[in-house]
C-alpha atoms as a PDB file:
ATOM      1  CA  UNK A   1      -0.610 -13.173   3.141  1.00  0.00           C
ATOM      2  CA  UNK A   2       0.543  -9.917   4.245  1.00  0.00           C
ATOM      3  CA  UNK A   3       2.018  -6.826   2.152  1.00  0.00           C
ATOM      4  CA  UNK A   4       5.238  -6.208   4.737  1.00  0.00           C
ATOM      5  CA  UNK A   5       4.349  -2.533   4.211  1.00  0.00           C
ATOM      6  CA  UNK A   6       1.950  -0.170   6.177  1.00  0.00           C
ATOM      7  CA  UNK A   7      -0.823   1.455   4.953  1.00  0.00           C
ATOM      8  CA  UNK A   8       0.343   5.010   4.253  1.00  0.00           C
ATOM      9  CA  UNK A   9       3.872   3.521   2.577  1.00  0.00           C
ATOM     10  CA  UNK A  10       1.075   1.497   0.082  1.00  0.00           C
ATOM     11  CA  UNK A  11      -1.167   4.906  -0.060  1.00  0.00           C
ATOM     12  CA  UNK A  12       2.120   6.888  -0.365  1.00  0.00           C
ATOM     13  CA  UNK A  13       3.691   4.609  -3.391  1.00  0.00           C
ATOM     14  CA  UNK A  14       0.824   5.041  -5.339  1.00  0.00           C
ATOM     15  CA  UNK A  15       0.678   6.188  -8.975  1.00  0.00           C
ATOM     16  CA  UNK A  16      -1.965   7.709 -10.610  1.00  0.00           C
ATOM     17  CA  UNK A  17      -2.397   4.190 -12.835  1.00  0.00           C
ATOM     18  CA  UNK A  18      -2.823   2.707  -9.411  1.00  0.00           C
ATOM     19  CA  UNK A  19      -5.274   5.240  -8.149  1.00  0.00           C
ATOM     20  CA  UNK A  20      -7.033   5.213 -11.694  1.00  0.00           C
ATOM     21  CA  UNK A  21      -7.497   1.105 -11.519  1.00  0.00           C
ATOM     22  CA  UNK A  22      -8.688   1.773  -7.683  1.00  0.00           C
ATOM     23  CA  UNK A  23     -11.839   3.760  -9.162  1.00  0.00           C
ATOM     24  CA  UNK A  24     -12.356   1.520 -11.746  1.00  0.00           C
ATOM     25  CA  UNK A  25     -12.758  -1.540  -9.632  1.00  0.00           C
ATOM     26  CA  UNK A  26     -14.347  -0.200  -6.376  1.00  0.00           C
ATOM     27  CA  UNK A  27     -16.393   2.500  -8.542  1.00  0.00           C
ATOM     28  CA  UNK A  28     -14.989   5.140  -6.156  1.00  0.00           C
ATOM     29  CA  UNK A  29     -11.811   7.327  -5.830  1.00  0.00           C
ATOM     30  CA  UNK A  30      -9.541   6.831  -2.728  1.00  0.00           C
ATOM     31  CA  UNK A  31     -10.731  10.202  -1.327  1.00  0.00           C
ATOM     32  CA  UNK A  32     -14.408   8.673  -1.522  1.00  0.00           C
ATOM     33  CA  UNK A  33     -13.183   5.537  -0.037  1.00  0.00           C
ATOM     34  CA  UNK A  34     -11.596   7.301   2.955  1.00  0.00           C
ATOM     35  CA  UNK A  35     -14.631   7.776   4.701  1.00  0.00           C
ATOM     36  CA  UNK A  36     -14.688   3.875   4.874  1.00  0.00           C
ATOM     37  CA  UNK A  37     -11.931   2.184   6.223  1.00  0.00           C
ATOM     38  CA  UNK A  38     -12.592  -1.118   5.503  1.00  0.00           C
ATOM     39  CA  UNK A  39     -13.195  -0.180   1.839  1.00  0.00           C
ATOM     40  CA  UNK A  40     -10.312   1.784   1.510  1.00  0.00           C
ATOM     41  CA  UNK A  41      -8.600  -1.367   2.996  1.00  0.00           C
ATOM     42  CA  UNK A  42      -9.683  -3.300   0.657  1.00  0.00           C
ATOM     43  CA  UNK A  43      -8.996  -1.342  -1.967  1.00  0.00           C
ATOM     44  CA  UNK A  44      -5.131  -1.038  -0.972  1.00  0.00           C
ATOM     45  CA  UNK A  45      -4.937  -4.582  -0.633  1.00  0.00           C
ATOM     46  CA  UNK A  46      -6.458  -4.879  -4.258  1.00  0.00           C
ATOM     47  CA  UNK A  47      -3.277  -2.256  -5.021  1.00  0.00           C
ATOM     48  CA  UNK A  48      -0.579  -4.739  -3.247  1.00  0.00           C
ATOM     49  CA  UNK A  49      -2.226  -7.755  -5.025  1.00  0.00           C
ATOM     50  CA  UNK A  50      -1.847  -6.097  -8.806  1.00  0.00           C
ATOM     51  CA  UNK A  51       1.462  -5.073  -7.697  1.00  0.00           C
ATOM     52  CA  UNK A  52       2.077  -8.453  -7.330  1.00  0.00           C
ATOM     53  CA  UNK A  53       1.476  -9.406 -10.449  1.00  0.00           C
ATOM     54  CA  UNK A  54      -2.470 -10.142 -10.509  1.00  0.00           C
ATOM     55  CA  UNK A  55      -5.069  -9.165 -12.622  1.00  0.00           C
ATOM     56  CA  UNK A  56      -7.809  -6.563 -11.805  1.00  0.00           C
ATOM     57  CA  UNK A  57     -10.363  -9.175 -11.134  1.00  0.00           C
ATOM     58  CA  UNK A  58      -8.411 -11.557  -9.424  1.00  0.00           C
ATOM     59  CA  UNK A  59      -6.633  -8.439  -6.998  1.00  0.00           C
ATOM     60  CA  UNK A  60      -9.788  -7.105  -6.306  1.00  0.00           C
ATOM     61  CA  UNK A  61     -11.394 -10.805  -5.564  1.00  0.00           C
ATOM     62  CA  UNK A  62      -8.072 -11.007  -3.023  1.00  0.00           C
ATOM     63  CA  UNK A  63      -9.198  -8.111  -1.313  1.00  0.00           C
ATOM     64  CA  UNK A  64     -12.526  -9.260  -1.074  1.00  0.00           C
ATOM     65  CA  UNK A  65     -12.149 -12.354   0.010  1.00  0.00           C
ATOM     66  CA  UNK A  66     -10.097 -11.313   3.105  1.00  0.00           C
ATOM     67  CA  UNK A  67     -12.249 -11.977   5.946  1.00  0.00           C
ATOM     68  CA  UNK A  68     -12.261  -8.324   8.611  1.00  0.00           C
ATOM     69  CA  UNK A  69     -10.042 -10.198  10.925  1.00  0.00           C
ATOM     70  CA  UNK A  70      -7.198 -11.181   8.420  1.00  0.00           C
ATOM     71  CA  UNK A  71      -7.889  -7.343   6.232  1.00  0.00           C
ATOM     72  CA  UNK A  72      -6.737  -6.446   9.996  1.00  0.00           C
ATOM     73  CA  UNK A  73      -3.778  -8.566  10.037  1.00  0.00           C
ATOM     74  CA  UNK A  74      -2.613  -7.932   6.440  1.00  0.00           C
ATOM     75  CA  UNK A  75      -0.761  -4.638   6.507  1.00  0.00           C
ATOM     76  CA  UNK A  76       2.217  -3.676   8.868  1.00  0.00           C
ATOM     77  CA  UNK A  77       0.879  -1.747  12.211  1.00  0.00           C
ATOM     78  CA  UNK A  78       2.244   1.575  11.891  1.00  0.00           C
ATOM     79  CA  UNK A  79       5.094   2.217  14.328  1.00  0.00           C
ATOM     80  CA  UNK A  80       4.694   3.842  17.644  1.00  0.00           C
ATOM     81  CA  UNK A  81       6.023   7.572  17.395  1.00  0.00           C
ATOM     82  CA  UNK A  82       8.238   8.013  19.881  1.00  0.00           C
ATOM     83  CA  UNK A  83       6.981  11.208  22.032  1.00  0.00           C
ATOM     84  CA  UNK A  84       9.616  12.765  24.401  1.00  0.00           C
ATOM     85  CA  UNK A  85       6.860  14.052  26.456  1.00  0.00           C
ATOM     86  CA  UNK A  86       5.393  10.720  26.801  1.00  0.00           C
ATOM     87  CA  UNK A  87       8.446   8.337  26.689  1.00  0.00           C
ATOM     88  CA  UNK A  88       6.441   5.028  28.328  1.00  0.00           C
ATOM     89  CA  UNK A  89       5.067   4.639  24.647  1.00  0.00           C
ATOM     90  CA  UNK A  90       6.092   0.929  23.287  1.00  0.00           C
ATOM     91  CA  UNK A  91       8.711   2.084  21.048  1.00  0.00           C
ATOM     92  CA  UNK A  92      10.074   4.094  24.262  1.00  0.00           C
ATOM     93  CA  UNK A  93      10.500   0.696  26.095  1.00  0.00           C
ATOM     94  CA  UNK A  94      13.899  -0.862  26.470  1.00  0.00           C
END
């Protein structure tokens, strides 16, 4: 599965429900979970899963489930930023 979104449109979406339920089922706030990126990860995909309609339990077994490899693959890569002092970046190409 993957959420079609990146992770700062999930992290930038959220409402303070969302951040509330985050605490509640990782025991840590997202500001804690930053230090850990896999964790904080996890923790948005548990956001994109209730979003989706799950349950608490069965969003945050989703994210924990996800192997590192497909936790990798599950949110859109951010897009290149185009730099005009650099412009060999991959969005650049064409």
């Amino acid at each position: 599965m993957s959420a079609g979104m990146t992770t700062v449109e999930v992290l930038q979406g959220m409402t303070g429900h969302e951040e509330e339920a985050v605490a509640t089922a990782f025991g840590a706030t997202l500001e804690d979970l930053a230090d850990n990126a896999t964790r904080l990860t996890r923790a948005l995909v548990f956001v994109v899963e209730k979003r989706g309609g799950k349950s608490a339990k069965d969003a945050k077994a989703a994210a924990l489930d996800l192997t590192r490899k497909d936790l990798g693959e599950y949110f859109v890569e951010e897009p290149d930023e185009l730099m005009p002092d650099e412009p060999f970046t991959e969005s650049g190409k064409g």
